[in-house]
PDB file of N, CA and C in Angstrom:
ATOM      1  N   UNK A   1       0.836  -1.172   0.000  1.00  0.00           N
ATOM      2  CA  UNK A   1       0.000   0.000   0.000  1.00  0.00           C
ATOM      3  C   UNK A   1       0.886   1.242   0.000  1.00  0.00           C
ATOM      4  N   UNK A   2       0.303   2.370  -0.301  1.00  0.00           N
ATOM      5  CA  UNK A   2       0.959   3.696  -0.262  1.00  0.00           C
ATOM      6  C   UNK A   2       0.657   4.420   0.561  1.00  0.00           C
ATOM      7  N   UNK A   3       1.174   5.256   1.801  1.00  0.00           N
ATOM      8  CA  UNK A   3       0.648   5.385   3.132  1.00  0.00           C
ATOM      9  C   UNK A   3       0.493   7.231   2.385  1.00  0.00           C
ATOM     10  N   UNK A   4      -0.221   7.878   3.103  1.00  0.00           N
ATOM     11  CA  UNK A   4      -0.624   9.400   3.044  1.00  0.00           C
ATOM     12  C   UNK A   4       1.226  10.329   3.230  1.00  0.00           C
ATOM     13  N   UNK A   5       2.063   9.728   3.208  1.00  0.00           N
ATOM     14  CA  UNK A   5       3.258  10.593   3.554  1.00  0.00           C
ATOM     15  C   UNK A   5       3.737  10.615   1.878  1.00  0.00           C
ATOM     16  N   UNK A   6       2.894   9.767   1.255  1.00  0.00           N
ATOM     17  CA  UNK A   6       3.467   9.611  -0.472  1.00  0.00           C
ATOM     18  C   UNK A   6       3.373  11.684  -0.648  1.00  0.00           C
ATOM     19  N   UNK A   7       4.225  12.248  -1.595  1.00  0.00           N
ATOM     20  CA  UNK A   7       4.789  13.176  -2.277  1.00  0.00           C
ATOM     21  C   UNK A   7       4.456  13.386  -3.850  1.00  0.00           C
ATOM     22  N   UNK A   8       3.745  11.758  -4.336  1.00  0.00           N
ATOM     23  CA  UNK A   8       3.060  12.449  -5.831  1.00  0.00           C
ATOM     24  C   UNK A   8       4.613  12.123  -6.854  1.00  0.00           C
ATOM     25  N   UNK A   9       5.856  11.338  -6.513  1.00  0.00           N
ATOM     26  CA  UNK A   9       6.497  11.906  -7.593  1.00  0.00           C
ATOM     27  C   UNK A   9       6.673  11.241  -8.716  1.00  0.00           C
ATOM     28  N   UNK A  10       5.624   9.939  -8.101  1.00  0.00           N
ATOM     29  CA  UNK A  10       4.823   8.975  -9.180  1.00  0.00           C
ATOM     30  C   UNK A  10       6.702   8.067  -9.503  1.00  0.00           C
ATOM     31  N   UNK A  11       7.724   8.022  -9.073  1.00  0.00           N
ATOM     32  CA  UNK A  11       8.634   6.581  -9.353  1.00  0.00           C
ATOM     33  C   UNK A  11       8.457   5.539  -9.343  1.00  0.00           C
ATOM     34  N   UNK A  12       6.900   5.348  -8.272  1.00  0.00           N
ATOM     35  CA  UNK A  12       6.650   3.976  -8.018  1.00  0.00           C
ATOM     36  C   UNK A  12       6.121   3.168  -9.663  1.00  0.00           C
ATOM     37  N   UNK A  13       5.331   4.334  -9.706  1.00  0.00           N
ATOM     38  CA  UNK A  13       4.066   3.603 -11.372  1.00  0.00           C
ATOM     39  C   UNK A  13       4.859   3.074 -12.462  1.00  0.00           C
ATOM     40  N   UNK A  14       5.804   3.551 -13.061  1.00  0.00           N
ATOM     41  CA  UNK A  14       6.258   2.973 -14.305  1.00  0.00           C
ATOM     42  C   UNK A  14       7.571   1.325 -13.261  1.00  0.00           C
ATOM     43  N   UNK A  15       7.255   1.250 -12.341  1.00  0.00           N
ATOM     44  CA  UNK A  15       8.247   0.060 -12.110  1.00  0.00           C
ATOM     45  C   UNK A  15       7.819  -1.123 -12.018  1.00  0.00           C
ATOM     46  N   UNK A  16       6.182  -1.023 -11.669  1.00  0.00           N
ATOM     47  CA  UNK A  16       5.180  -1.854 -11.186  1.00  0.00           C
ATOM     48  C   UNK A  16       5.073  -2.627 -12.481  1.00  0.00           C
ATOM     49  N   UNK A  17       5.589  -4.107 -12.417  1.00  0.00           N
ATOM     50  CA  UNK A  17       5.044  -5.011 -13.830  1.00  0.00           C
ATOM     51  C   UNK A  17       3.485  -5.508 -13.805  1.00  0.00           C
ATOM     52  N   UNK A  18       2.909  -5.207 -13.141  1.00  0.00           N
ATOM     53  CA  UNK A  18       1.418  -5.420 -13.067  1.00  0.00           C
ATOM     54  C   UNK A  18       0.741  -4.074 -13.732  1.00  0.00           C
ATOM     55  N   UNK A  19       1.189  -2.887 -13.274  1.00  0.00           N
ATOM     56  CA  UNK A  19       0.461  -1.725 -13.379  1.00  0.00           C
ATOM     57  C   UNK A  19      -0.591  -1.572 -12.418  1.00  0.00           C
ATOM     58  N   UNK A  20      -0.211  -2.134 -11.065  1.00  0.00           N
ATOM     59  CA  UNK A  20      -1.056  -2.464 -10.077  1.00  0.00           C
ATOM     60  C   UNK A  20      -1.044  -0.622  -9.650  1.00  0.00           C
ATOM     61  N   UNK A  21      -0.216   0.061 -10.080  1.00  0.00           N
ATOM     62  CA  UNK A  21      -0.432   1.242  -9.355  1.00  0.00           C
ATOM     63  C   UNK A  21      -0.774   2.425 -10.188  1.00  0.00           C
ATOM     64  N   UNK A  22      -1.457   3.664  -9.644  1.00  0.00           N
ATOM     65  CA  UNK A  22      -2.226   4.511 -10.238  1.00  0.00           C
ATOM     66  C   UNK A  22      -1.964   5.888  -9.681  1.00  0.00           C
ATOM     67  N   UNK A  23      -2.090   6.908 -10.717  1.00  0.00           N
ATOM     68  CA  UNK A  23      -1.973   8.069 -10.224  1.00  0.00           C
ATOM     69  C   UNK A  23      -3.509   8.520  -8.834  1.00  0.00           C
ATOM     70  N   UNK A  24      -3.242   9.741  -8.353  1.00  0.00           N
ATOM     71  CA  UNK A  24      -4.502   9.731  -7.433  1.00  0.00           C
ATOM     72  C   UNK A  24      -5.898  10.647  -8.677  1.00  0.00           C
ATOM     73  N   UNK A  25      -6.847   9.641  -8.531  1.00  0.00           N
ATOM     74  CA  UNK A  25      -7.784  10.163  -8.972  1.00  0.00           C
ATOM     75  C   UNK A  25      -8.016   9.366 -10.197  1.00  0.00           C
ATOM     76  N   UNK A  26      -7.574   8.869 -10.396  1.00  0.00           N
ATOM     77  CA  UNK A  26      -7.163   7.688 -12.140  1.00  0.00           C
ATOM     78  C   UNK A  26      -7.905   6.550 -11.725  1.00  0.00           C
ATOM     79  N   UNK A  27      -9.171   6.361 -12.463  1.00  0.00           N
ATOM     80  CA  UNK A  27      -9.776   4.933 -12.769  1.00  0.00           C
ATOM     81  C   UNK A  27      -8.952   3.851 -13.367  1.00  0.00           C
ATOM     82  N   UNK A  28      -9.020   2.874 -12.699  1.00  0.00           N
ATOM     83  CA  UNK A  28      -8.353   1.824 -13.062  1.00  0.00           C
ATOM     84  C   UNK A  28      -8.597   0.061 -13.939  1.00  0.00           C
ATOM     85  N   UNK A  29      -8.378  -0.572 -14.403  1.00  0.00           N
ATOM     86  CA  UNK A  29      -8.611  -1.537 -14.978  1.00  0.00           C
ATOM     87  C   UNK A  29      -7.855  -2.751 -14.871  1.00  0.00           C
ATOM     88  N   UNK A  30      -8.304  -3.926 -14.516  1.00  0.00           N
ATOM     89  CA  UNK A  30      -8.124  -5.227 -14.455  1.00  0.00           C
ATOM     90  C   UNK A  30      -6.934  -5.401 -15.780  1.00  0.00           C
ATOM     91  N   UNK A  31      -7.698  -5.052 -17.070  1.00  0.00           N
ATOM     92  CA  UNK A  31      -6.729  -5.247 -18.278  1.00  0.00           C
ATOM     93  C   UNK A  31      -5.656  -4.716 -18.322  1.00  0.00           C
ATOM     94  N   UNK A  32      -5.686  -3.244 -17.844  1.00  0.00           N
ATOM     95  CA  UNK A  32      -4.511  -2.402 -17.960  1.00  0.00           C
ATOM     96  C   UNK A  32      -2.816  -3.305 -17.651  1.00  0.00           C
ATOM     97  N   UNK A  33      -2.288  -3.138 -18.433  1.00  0.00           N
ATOM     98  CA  UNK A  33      -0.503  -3.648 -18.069  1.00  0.00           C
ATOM     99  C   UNK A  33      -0.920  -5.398 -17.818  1.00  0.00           C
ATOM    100  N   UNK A  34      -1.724  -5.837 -18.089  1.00  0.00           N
ATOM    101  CA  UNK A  34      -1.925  -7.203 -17.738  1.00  0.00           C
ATOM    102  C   UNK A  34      -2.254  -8.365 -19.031  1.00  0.00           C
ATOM    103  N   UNK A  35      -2.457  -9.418 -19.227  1.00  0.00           N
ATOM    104  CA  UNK A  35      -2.741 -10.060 -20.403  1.00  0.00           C
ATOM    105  C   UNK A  35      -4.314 -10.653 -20.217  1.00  0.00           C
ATOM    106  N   UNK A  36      -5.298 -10.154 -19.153  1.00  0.00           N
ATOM    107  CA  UNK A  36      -6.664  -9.985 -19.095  1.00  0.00           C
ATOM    108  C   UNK A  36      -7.309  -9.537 -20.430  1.00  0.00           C
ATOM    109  N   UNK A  37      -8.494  -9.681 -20.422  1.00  0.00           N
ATOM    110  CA  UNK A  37      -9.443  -9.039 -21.804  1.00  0.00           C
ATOM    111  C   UNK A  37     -10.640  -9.565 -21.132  1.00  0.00           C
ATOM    112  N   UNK A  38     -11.533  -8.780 -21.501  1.00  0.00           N
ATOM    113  CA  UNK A  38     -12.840  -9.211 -21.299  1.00  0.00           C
ATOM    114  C   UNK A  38     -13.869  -9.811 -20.269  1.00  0.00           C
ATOM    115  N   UNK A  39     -14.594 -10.709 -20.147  1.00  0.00           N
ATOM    116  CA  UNK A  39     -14.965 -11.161 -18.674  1.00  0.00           C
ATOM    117  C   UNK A  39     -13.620 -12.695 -18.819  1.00  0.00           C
ATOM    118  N   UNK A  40     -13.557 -12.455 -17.271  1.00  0.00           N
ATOM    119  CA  UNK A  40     -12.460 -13.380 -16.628  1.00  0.00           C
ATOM    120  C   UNK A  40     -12.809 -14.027 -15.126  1.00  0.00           C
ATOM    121  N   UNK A  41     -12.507 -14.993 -14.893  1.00  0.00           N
ATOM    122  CA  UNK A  41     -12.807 -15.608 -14.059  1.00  0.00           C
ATOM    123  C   UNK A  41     -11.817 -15.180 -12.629  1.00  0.00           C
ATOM    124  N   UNK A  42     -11.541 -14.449 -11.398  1.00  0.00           N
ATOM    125  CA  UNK A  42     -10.738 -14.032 -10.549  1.00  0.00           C
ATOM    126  C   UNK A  42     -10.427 -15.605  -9.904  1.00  0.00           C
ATOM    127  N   UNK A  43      -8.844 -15.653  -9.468  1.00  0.00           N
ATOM    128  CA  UNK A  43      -8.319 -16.986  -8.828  1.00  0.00           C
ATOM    129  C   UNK A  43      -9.577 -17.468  -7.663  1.00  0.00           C
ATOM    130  N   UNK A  44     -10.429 -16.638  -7.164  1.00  0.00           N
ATOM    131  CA  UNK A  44     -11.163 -17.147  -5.787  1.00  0.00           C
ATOM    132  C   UNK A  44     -12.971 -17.277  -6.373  1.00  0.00           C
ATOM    133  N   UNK A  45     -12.649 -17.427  -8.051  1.00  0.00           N
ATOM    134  CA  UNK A  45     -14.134 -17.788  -8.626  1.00  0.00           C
ATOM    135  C   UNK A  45     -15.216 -16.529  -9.105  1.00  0.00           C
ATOM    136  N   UNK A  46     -14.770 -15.382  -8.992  1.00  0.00           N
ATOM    137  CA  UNK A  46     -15.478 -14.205  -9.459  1.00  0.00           C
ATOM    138  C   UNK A  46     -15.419 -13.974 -10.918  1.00  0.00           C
ATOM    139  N   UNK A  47     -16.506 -13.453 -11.658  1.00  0.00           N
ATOM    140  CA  UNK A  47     -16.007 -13.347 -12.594  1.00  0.00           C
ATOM    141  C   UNK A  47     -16.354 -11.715 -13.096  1.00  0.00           C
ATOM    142  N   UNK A  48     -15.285 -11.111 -13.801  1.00  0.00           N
ATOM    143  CA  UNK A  48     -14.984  -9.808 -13.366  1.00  0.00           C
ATOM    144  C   UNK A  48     -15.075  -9.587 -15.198  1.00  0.00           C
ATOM    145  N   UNK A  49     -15.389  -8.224 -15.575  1.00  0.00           N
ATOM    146  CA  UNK A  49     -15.032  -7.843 -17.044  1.00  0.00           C
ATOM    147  C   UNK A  49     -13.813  -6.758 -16.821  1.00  0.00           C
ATOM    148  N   UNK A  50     -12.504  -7.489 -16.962  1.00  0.00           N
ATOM    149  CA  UNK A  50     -11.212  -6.869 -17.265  1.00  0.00           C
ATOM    150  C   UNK A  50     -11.335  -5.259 -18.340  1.00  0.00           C
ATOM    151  N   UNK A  51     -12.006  -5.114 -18.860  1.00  0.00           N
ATOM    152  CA  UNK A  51     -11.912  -3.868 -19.431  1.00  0.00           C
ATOM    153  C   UNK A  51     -13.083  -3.045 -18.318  1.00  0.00           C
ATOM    154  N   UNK A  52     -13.353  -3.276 -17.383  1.00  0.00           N
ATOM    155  CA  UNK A  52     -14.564  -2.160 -16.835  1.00  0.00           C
ATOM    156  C   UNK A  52     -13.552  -1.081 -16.217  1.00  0.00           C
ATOM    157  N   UNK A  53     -13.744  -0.034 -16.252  1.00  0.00           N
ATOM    158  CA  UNK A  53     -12.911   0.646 -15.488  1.00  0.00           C
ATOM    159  C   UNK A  53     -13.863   1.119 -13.772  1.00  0.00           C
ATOM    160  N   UNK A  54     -12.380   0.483 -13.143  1.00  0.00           N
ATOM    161  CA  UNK A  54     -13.115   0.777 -11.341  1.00  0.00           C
ATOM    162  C   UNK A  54     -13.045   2.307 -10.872  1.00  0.00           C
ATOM    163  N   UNK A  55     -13.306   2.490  -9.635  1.00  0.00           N
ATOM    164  CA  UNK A  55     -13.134   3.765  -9.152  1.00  0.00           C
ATOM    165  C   UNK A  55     -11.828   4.084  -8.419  1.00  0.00           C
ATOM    166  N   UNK A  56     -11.085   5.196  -8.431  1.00  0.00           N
ATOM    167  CA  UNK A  56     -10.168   5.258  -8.316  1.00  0.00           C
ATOM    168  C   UNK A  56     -10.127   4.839  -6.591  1.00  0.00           C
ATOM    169  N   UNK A  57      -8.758   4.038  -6.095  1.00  0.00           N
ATOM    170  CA  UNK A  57      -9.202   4.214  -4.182  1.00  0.00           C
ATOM    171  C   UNK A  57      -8.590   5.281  -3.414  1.00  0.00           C
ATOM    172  N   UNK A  58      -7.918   6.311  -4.211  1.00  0.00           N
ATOM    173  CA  UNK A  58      -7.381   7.500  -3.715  1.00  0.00           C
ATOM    174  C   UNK A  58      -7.562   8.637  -4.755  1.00  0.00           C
ATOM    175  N   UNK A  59      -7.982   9.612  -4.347  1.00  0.00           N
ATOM    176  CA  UNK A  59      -7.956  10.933  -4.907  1.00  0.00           C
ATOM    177  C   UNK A  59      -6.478  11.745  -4.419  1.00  0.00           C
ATOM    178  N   UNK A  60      -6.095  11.645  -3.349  1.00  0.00           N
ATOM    179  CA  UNK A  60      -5.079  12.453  -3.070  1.00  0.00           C
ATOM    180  C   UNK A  60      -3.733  11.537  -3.079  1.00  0.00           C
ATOM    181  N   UNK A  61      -3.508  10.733  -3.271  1.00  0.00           N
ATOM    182  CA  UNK A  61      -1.854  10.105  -3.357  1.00  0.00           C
ATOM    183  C   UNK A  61      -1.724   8.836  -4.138  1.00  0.00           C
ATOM    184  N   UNK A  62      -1.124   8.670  -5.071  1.00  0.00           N
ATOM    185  CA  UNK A  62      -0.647   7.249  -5.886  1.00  0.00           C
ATOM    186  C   UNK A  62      -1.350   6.354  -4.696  1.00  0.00           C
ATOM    187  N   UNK A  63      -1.911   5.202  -5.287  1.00  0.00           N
ATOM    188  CA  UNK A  63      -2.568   3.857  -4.902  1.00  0.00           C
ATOM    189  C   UNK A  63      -2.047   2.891  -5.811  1.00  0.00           C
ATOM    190  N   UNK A  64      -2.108   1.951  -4.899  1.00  0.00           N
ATOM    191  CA  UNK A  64      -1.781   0.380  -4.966  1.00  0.00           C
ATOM    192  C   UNK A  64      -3.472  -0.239  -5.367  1.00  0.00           C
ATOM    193  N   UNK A  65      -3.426  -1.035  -6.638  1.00  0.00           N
ATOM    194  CA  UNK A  65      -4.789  -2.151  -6.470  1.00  0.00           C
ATOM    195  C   UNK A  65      -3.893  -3.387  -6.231  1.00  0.00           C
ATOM    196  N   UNK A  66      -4.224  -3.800  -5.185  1.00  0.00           N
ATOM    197  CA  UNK A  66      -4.105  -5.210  -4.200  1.00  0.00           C
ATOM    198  C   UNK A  66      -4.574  -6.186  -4.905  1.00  0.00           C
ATOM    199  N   UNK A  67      -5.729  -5.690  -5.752  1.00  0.00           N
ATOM    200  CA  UNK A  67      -5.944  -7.514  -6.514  1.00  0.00           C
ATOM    201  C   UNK A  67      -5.027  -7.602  -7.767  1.00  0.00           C
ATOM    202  N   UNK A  68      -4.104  -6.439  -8.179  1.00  0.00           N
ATOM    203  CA  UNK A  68      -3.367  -6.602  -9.147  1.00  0.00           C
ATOM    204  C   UNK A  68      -2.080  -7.062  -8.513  1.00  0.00           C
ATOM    205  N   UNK A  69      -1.806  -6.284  -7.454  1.00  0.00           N
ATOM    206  CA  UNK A  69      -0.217  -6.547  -6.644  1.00  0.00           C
ATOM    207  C   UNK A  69       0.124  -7.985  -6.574  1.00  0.00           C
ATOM    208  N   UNK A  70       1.564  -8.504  -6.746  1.00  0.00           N
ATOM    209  CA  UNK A  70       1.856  -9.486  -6.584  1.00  0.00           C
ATOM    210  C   UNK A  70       3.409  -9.274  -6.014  1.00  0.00           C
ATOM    211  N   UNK A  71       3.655  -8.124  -5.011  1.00  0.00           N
ATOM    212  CA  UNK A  71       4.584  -7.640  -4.584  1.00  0.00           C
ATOM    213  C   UNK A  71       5.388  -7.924  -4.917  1.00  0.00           C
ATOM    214  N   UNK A  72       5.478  -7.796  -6.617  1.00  0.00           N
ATOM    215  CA  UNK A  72       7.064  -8.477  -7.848  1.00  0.00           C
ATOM    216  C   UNK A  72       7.328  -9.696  -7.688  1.00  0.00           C
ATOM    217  N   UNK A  73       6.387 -10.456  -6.673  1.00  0.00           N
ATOM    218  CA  UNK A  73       6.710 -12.508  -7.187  1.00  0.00           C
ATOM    219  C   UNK A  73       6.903 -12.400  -8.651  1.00  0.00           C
ATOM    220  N   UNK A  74       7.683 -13.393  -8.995  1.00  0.00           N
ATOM    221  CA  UNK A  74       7.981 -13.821 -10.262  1.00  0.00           C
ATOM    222  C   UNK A  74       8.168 -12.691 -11.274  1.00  0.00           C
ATOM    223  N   UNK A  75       9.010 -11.234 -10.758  1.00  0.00           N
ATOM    224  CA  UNK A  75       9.705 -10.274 -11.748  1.00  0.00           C
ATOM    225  C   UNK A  75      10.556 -10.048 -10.995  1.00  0.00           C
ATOM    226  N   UNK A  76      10.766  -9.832  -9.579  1.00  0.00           N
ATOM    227  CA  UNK A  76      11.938  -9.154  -9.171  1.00  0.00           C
ATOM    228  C   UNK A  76      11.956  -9.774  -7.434  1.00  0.00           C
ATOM    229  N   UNK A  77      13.067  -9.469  -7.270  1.00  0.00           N
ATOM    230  CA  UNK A  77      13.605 -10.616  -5.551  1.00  0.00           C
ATOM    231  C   UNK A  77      12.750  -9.241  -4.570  1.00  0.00           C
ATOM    232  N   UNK A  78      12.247  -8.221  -5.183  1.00  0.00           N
ATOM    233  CA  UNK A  78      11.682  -7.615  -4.161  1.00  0.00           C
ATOM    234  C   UNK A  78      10.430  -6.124  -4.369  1.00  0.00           C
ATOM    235  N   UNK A  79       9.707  -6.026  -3.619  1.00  0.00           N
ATOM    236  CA  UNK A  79       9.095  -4.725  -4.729  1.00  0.00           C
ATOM    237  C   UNK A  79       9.709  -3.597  -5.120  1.00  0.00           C
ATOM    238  N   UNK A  80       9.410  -3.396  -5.952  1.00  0.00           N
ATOM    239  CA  UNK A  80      10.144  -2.205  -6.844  1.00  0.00           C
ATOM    240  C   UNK A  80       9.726  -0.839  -6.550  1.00  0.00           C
ATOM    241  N   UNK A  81       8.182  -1.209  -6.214  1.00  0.00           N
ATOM    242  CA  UNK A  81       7.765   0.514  -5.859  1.00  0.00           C
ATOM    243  C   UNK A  81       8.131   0.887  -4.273  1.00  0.00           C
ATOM    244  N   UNK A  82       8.636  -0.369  -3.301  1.00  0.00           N
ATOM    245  CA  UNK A  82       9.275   0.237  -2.428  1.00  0.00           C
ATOM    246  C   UNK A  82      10.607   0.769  -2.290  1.00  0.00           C
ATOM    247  N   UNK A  83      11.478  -0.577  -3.346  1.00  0.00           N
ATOM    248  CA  UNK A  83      12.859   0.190  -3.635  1.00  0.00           C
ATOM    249  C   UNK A  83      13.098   1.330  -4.146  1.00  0.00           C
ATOM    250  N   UNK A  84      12.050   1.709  -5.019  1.00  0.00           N
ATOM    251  CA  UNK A  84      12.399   3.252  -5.487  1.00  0.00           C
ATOM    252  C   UNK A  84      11.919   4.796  -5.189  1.00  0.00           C
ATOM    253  N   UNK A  85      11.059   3.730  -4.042  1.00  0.00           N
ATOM    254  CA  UNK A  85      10.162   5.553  -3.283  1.00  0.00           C
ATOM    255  C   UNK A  85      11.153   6.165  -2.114  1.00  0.00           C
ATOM    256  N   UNK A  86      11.557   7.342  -2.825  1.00  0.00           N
ATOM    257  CA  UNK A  86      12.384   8.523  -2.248  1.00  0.00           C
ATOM    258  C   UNK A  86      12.042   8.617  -0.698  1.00  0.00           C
ATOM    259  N   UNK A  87      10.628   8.504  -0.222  1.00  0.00           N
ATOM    260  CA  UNK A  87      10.075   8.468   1.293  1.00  0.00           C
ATOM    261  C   UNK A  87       9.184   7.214   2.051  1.00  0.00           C
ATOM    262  N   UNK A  88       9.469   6.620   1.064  1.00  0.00           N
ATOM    263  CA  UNK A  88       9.801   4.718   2.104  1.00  0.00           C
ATOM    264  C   UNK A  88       7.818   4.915   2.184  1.00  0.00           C
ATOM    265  N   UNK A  89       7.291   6.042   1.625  1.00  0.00           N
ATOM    266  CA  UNK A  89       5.401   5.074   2.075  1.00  0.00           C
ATOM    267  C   UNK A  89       5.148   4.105   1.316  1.00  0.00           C
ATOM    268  N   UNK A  90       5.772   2.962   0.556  1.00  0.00           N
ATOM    269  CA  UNK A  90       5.315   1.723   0.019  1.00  0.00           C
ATOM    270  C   UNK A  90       5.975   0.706   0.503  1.00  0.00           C
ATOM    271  N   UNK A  91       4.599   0.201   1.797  1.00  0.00           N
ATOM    272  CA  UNK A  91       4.777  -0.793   2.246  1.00  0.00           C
ATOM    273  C   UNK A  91       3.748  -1.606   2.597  1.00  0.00           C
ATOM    274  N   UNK A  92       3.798  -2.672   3.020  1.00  0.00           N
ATOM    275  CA  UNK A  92       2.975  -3.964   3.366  1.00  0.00           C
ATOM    276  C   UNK A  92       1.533  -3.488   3.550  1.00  0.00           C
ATOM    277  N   UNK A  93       0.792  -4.222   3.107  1.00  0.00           N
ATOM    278  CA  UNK A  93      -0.441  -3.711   3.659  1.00  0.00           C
ATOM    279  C   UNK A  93      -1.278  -4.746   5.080  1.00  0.00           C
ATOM    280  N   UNK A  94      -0.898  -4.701   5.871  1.00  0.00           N
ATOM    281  CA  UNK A  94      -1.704  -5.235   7.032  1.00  0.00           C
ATOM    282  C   UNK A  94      -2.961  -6.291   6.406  1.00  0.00           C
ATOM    283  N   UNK A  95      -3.823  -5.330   5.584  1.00  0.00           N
ATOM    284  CA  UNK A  95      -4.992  -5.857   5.468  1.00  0.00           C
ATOM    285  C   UNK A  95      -4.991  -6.779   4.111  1.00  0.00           C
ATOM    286  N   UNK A  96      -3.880  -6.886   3.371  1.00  0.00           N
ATOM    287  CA  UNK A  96      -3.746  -7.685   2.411  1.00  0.00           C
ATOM    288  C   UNK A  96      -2.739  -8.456   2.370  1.00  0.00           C
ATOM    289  N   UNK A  97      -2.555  -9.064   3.507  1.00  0.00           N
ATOM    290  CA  UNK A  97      -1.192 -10.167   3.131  1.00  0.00           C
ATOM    291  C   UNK A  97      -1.491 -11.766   2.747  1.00  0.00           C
ATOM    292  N   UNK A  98      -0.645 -11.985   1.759  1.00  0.00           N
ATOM    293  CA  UNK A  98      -0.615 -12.968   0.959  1.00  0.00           C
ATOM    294  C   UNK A  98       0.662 -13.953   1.082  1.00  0.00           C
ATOM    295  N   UNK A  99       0.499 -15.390   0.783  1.00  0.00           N
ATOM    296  CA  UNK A  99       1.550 -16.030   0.756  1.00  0.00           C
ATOM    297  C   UNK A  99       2.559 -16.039  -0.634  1.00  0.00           C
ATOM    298  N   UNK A 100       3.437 -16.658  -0.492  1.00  0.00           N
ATOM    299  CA  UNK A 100       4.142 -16.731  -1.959  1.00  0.00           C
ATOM    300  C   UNK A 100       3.747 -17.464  -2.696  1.00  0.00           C
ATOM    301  N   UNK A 101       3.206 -18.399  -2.553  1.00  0.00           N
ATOM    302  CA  UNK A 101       2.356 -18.934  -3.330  1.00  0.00           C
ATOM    303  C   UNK A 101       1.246 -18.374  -3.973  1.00  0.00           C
ATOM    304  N   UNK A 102       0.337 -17.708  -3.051  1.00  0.00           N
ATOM    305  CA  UNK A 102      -0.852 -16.499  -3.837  1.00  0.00           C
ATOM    306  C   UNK A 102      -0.125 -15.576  -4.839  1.00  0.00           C
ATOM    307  N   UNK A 103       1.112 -15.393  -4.438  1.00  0.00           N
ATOM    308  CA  UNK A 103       1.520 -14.192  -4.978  1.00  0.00           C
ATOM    309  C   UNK A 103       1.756 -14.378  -6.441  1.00  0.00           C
ATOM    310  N   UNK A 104       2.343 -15.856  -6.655  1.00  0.00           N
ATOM    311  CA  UNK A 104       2.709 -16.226  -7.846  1.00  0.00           C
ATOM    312  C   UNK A 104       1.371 -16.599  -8.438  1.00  0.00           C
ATOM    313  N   UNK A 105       0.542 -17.186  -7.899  1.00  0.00           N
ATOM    314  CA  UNK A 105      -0.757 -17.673  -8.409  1.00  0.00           C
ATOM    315  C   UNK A 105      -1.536 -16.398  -9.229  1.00  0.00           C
ATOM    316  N   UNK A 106      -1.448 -15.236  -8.289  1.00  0.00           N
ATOM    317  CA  UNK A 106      -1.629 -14.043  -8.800  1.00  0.00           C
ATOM    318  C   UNK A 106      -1.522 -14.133  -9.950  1.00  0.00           C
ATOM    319  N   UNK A 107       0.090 -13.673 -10.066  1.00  0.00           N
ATOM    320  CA  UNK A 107       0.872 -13.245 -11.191  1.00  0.00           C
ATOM    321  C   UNK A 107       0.519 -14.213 -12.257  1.00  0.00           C
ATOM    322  N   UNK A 108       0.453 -15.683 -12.359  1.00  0.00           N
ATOM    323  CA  UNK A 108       0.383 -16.315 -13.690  1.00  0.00           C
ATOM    324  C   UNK A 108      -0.843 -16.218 -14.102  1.00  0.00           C
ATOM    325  N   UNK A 109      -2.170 -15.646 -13.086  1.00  0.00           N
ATOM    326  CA  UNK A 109      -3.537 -15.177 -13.090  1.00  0.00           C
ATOM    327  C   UNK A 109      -3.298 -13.940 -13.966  1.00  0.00           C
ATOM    328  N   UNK A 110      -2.712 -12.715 -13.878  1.00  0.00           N
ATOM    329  CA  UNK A 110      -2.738 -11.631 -14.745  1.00  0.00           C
ATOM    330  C   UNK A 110      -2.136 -12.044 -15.379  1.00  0.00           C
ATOM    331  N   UNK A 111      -1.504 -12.675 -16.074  1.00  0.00           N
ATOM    332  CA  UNK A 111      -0.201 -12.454 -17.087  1.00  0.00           C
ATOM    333  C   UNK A 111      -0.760 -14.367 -17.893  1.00  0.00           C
ATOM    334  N   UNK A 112      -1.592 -14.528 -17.744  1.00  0.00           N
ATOM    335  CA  UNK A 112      -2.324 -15.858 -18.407  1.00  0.00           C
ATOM    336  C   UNK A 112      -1.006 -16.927 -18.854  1.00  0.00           C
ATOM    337  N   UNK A 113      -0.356 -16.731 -17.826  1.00  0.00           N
ATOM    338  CA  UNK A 113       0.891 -18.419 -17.791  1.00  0.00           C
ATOM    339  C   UNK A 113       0.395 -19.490 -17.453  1.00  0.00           C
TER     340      UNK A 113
END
């Protein structure tokens, strides 16, 4: 997640291989940066239309979507939007923790491996 101390200088967004992250105020999409299209079935049986665009979950500071995050399982040994935020607000989210296994399950879920 991106805590309220975020600064806007947006380093995190272009690192994210999901495109799990968003400017503040920016509707977002399942398809976006992902190999989704159309209605899709979510890993826990939902079935979602990848092109709908959602509501943004922050107006005032870059956001994380959690059902896109796969905290860089299977791209990088660690997240990227925390390694590169100048003031350390990208971190864990309490309310969304996942195993490594979800994480990868995730990932071959967006990216249709």
């Amino acid at each position: 997640m991106i805590t309220d101390e975020c600064i806007n200088c947006g380093a995190c967004e272009p690192e994210c291989p999901n495109n799990a992250i968003y400017e503040p105020g920016v509707p977002w999409t399942f398809a976006e940066g992902t190999g989704l299209k159309g209605t899709v079935k979510t890993p826990e049986g939902e079935e979602i239309d990848a092109d709908a665009e959602q509501d943004p979950i922050s107006d005032e500071v870059y956001y994380i979507v959690s059902s896109k995050c796969t905290e860089c399982t299977g791209f990088h040994e660690e997240p990227q939007c925390a390694a590169v935020c100048p003031v350390d607000c990208c971190v864990p989210d309490p309310d969304h923790v996942e195993s490594e296994e979800e994480l990868m399950a995730k990932k071959l879920w967006l990216h249709l491996e």
